[in-house]
C-alpha atoms as a PDB file:
ATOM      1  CA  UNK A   1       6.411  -1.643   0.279  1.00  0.00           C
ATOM      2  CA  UNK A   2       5.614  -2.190   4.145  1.00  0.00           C
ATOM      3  CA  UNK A   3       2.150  -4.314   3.655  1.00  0.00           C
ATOM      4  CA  UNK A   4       2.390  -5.700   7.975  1.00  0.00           C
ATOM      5  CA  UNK A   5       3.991  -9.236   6.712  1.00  0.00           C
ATOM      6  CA  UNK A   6       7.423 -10.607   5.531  1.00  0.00           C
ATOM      7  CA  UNK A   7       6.257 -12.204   2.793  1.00  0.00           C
ATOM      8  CA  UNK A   8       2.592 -12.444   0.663  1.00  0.00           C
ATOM      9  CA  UNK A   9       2.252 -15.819  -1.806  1.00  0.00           C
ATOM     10  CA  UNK A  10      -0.038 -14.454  -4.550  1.00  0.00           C
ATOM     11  CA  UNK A  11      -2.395 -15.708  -6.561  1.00  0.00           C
ATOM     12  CA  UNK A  12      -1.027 -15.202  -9.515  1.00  0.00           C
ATOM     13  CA  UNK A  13       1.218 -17.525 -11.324  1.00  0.00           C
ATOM     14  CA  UNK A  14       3.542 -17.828 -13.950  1.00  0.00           C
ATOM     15  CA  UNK A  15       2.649 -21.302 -16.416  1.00  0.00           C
ATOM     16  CA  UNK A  16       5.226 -24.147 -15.824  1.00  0.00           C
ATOM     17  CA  UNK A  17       5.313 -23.555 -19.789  1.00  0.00           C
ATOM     18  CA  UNK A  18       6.330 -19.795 -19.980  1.00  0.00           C
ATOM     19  CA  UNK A  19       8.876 -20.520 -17.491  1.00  0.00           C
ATOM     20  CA  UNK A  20      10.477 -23.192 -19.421  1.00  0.00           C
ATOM     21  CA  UNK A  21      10.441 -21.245 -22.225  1.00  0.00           C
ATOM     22  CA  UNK A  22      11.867 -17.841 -19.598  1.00  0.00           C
ATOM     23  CA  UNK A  23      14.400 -20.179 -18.331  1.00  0.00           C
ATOM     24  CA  UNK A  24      15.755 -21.225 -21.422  1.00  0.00           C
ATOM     25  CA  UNK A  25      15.956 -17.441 -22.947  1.00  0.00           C
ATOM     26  CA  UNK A  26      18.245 -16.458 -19.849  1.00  0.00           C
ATOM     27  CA  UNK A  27      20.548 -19.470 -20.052  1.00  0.00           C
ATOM     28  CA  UNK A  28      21.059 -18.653 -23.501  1.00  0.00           C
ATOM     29  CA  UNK A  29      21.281 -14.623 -23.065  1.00  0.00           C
ATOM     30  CA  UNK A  30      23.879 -15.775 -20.025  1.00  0.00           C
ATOM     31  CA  UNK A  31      25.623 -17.657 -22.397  1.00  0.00           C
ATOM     32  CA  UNK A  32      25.616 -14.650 -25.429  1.00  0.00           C
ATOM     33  CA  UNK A  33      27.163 -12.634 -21.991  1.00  0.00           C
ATOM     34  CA  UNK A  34      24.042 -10.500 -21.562  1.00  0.00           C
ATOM     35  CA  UNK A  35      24.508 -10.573 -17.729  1.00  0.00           C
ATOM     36  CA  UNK A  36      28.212  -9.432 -18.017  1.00  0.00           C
ATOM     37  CA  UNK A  37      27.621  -5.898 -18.537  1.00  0.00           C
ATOM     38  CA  UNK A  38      27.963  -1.961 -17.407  1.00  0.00           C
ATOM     39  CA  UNK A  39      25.015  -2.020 -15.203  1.00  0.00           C
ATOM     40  CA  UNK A  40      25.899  -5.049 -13.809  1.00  0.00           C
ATOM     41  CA  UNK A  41      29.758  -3.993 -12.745  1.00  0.00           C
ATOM     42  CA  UNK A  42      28.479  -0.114 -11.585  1.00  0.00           C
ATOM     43  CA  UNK A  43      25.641  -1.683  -9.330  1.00  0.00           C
ATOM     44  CA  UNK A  44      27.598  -3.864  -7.608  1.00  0.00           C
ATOM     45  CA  UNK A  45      30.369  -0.919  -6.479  1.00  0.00           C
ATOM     46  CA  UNK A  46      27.626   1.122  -5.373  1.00  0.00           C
ATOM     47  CA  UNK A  47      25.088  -1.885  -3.449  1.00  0.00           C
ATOM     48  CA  UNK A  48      27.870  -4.406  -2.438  1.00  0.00           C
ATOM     49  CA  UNK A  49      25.247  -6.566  -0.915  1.00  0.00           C
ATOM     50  CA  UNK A  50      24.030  -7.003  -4.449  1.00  0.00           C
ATOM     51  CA  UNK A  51      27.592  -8.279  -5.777  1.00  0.00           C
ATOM     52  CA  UNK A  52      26.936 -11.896  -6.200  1.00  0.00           C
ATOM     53  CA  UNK A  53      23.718 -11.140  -8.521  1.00  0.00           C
ATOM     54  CA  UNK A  54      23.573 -10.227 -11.468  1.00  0.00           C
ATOM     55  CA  UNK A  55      20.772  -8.623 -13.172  1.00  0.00           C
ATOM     56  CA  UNK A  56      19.514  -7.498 -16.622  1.00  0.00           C
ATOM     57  CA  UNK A  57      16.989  -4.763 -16.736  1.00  0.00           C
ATOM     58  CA  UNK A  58      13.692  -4.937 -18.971  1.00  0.00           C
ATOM     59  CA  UNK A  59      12.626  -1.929 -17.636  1.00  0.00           C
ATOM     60  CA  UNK A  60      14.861   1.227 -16.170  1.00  0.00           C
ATOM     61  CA  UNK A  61      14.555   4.289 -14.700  1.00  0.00           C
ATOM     62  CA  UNK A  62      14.544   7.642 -17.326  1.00  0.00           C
ATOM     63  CA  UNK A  63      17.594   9.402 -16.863  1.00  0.00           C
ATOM     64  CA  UNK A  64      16.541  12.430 -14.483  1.00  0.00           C
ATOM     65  CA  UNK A  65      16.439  16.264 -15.841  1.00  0.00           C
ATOM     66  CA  UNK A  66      14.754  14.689 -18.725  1.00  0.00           C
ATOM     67  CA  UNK A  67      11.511  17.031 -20.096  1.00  0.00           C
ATOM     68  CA  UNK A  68       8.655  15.873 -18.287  1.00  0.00           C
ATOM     69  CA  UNK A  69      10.304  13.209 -16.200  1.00  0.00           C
ATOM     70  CA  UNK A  70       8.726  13.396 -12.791  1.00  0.00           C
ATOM     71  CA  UNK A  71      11.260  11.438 -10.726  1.00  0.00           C
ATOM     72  CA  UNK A  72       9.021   8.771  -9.477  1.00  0.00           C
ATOM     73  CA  UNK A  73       8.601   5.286  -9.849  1.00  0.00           C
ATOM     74  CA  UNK A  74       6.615   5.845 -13.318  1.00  0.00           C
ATOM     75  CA  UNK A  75       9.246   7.164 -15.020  1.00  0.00           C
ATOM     76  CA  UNK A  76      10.956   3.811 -16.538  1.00  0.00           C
ATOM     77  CA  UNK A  77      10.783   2.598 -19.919  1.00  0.00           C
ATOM     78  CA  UNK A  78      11.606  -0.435 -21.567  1.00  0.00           C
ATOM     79  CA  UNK A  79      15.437  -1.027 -22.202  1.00  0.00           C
ATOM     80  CA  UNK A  80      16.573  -2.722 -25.436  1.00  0.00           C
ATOM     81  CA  UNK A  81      17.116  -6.252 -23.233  1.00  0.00           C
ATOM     82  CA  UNK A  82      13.493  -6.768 -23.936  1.00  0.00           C
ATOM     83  CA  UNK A  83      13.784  -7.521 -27.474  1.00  0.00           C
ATOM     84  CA  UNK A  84      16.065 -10.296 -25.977  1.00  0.00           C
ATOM     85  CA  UNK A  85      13.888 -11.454 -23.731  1.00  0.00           C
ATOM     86  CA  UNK A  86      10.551 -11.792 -24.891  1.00  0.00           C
ATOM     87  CA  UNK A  87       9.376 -14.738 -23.263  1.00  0.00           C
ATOM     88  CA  UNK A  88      10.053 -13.226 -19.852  1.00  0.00           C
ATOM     89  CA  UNK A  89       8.043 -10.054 -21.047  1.00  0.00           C
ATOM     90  CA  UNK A  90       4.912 -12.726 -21.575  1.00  0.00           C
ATOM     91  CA  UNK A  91       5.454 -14.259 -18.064  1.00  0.00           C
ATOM     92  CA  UNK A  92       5.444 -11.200 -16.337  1.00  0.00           C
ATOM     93  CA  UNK A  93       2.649 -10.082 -18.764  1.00  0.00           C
ATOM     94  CA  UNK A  94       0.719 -13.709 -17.959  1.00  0.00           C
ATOM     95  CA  UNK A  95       1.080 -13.391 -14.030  1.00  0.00           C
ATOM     96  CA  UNK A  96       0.233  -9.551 -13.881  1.00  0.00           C
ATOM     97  CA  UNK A  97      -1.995  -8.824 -16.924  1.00  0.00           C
ATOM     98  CA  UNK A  98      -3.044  -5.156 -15.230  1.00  0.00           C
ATOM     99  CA  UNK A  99      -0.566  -4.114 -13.312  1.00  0.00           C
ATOM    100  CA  UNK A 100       1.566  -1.176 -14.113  1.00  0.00           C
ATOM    101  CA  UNK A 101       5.152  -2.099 -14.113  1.00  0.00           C
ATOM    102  CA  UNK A 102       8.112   0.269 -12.901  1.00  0.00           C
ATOM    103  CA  UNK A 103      11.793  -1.768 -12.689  1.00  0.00           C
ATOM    104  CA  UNK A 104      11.753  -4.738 -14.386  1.00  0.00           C
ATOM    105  CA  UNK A 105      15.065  -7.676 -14.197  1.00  0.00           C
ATOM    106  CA  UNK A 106      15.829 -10.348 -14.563  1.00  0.00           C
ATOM    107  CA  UNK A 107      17.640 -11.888 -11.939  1.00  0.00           C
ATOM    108  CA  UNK A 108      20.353 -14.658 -11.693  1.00  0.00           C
ATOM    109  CA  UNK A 109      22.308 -15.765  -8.587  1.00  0.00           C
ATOM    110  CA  UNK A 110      24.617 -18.657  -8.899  1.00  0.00           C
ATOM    111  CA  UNK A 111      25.471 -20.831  -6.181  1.00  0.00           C
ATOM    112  CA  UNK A 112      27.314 -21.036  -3.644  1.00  0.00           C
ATOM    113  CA  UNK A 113      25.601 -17.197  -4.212  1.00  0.00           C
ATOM    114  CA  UNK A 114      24.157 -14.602  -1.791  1.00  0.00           C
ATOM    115  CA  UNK A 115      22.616 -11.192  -2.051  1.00  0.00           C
ATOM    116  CA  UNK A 116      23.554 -10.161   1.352  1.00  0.00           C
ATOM    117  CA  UNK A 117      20.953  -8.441   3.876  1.00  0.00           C
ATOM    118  CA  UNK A 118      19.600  -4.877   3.072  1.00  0.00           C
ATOM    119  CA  UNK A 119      16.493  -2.673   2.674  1.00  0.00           C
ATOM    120  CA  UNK A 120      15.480  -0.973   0.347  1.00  0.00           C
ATOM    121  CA  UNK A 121      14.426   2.861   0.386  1.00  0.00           C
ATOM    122  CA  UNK A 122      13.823   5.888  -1.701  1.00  0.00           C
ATOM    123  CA  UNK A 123      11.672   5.040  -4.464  1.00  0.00           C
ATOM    124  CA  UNK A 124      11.722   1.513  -4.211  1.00  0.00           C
ATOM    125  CA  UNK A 125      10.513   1.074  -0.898  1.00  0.00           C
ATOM    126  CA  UNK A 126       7.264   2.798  -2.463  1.00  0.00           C
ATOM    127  CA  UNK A 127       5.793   0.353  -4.752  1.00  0.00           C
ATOM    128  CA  UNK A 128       5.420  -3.223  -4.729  1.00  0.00           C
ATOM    129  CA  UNK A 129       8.203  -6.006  -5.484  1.00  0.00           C
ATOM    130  CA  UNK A 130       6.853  -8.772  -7.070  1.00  0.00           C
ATOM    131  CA  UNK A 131       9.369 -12.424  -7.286  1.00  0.00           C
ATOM    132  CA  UNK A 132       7.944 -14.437 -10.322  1.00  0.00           C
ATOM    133  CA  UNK A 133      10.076 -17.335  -9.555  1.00  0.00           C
ATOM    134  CA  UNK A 134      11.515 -19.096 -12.682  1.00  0.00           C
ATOM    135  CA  UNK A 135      14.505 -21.732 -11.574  1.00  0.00           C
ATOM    136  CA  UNK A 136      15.579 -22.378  -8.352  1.00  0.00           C
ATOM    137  CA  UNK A 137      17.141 -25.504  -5.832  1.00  0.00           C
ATOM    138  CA  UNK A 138      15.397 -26.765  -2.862  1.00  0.00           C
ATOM    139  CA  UNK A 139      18.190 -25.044  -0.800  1.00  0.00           C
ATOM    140  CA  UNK A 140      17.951 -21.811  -2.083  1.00  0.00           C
ATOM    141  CA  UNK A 141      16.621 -19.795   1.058  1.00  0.00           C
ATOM    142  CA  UNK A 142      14.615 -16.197   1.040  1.00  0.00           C
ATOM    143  CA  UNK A 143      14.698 -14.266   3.996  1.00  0.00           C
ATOM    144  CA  UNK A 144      12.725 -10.893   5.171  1.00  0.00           C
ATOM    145  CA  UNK A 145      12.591 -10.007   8.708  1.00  0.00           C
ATOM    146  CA  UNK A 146      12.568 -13.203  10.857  1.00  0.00           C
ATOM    147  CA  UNK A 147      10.788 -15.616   7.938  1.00  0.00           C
ATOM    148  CA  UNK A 148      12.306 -17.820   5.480  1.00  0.00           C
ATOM    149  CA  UNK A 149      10.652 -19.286   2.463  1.00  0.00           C
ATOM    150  CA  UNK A 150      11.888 -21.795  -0.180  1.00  0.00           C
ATOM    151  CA  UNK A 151      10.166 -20.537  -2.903  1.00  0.00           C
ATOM    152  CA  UNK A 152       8.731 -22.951  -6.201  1.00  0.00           C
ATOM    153  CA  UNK A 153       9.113 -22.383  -9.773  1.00  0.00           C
ATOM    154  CA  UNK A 154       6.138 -20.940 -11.179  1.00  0.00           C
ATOM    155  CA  UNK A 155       4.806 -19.121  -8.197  1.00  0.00           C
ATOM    156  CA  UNK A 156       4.940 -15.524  -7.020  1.00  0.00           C
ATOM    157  CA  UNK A 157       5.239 -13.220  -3.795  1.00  0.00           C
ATOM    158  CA  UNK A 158       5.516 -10.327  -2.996  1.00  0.00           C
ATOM    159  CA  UNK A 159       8.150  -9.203  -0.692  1.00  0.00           C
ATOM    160  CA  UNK A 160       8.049  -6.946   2.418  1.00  0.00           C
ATOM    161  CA  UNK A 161      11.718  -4.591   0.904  1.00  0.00           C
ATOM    162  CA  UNK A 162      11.123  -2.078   3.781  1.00  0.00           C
ATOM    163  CA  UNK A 163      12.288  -5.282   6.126  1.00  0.00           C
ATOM    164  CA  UNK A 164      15.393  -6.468   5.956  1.00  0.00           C
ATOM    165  CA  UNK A 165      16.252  -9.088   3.329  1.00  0.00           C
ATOM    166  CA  UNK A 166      18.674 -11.540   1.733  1.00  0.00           C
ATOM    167  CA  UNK A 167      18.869 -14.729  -0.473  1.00  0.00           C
ATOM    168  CA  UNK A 168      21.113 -17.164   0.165  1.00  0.00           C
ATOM    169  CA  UNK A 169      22.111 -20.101  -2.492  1.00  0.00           C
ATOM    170  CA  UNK A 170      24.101 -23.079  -0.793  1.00  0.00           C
ATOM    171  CA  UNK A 171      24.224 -24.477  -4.714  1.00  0.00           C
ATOM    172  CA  UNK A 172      22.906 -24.671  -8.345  1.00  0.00           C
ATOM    173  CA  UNK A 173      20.841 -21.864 -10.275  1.00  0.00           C
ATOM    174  CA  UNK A 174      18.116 -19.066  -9.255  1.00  0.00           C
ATOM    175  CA  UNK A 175      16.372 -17.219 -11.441  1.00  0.00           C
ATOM    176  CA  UNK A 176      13.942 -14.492 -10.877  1.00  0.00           C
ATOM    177  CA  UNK A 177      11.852 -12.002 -12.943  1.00  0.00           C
ATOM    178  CA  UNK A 178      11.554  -9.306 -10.501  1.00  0.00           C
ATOM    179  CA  UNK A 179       8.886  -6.929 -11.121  1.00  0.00           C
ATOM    180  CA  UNK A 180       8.340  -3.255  -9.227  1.00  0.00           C
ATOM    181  CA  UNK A 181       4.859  -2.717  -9.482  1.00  0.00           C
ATOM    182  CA  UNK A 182       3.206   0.459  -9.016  1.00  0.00           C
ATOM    183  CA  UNK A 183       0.407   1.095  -6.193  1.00  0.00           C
ATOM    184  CA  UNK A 184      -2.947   2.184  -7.233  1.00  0.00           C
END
């Protein structure tokens, strides 16, 4: 969502203790091969930028022609990943105890990694992405428009997806839980 800046540090924040425990639940899903899966191989023919990320979705779009599915960003619904990933369900829950959540991933990129620049549109570009930043290495590197930010475990931003934006990971481990949160 355009908001008139790159990038917006929040106030909320995700306890260094719930993202211990978050970090620990993906390594382990990673290693039970949660992140090598359908979604993963079919979103990375269709958004090539995206091909060096891998994701695992909490919450997904409802399949469309559905009876009463609207076709906007409301219409997602927990995925069976979140009985595997509880503790990232009580970060997200932690940082954003009101907001009303559309996508939900969780989000690995392993270095050297990149998800190449892009912007978003359609119903994405509608509603606000939120970064709850789990792991990461001091050279891992967030771009939108012209600003970069090295972002710390633990904190949150919201980022500007109607810009054009990328990630770049010279080395090590990111993890994100990235959270599309509806407008009110």
């Amino acid at each position: 969502m355009d908001f008139g800046a790159d990038f917006r540090l929040l106030e909320a924040e995700v306890p260094a203790r719930l993202c211990l425990r978050a970090v620990a639940e993906i390594q382990e899903r990673a290693a039970a091969g949660d992140f090598d899966n359908v979604d993963n191989r079919a979103r990375h023919r269709l958004y090539p930028e995206l091909a060096e990320a891998d994701v695992v979705y909490l919450r997904a779009p409802v399949l469309q022609g559905q009876p009463g599915v609207r076709g906007d960003i409301l219409d997602c619904e927990n995925t069976p990943a979140v009985a595997k990933f509880p503790w990232c369900w009580v970060a997200l829950r932690t940082a954003l105890p009101d907001a009303v959540f559309g996508r939900v991933m969780v989000s690995r990129v392993d270095g050297p990694g990149r998800v190449a620049t892009h912007v978003d549109a359609g119903a994405m570009a509608v509603q606000h992405r939120r970064h709850h930043v789990c792991l990461t290495v001091e050279d891992a590197e967030f771009t939108v428009g012209t600003t970069t930010v090295r972002m710390e475990p633990g904190s949150v931003w919201e980022i500007n997806n109607r810009r054009p934006h990328s990630v770049t990971n010279h080395k090590g481990l990111r993890l994100h839980l990235i959270a599309d949160v509806v407008p009110r």
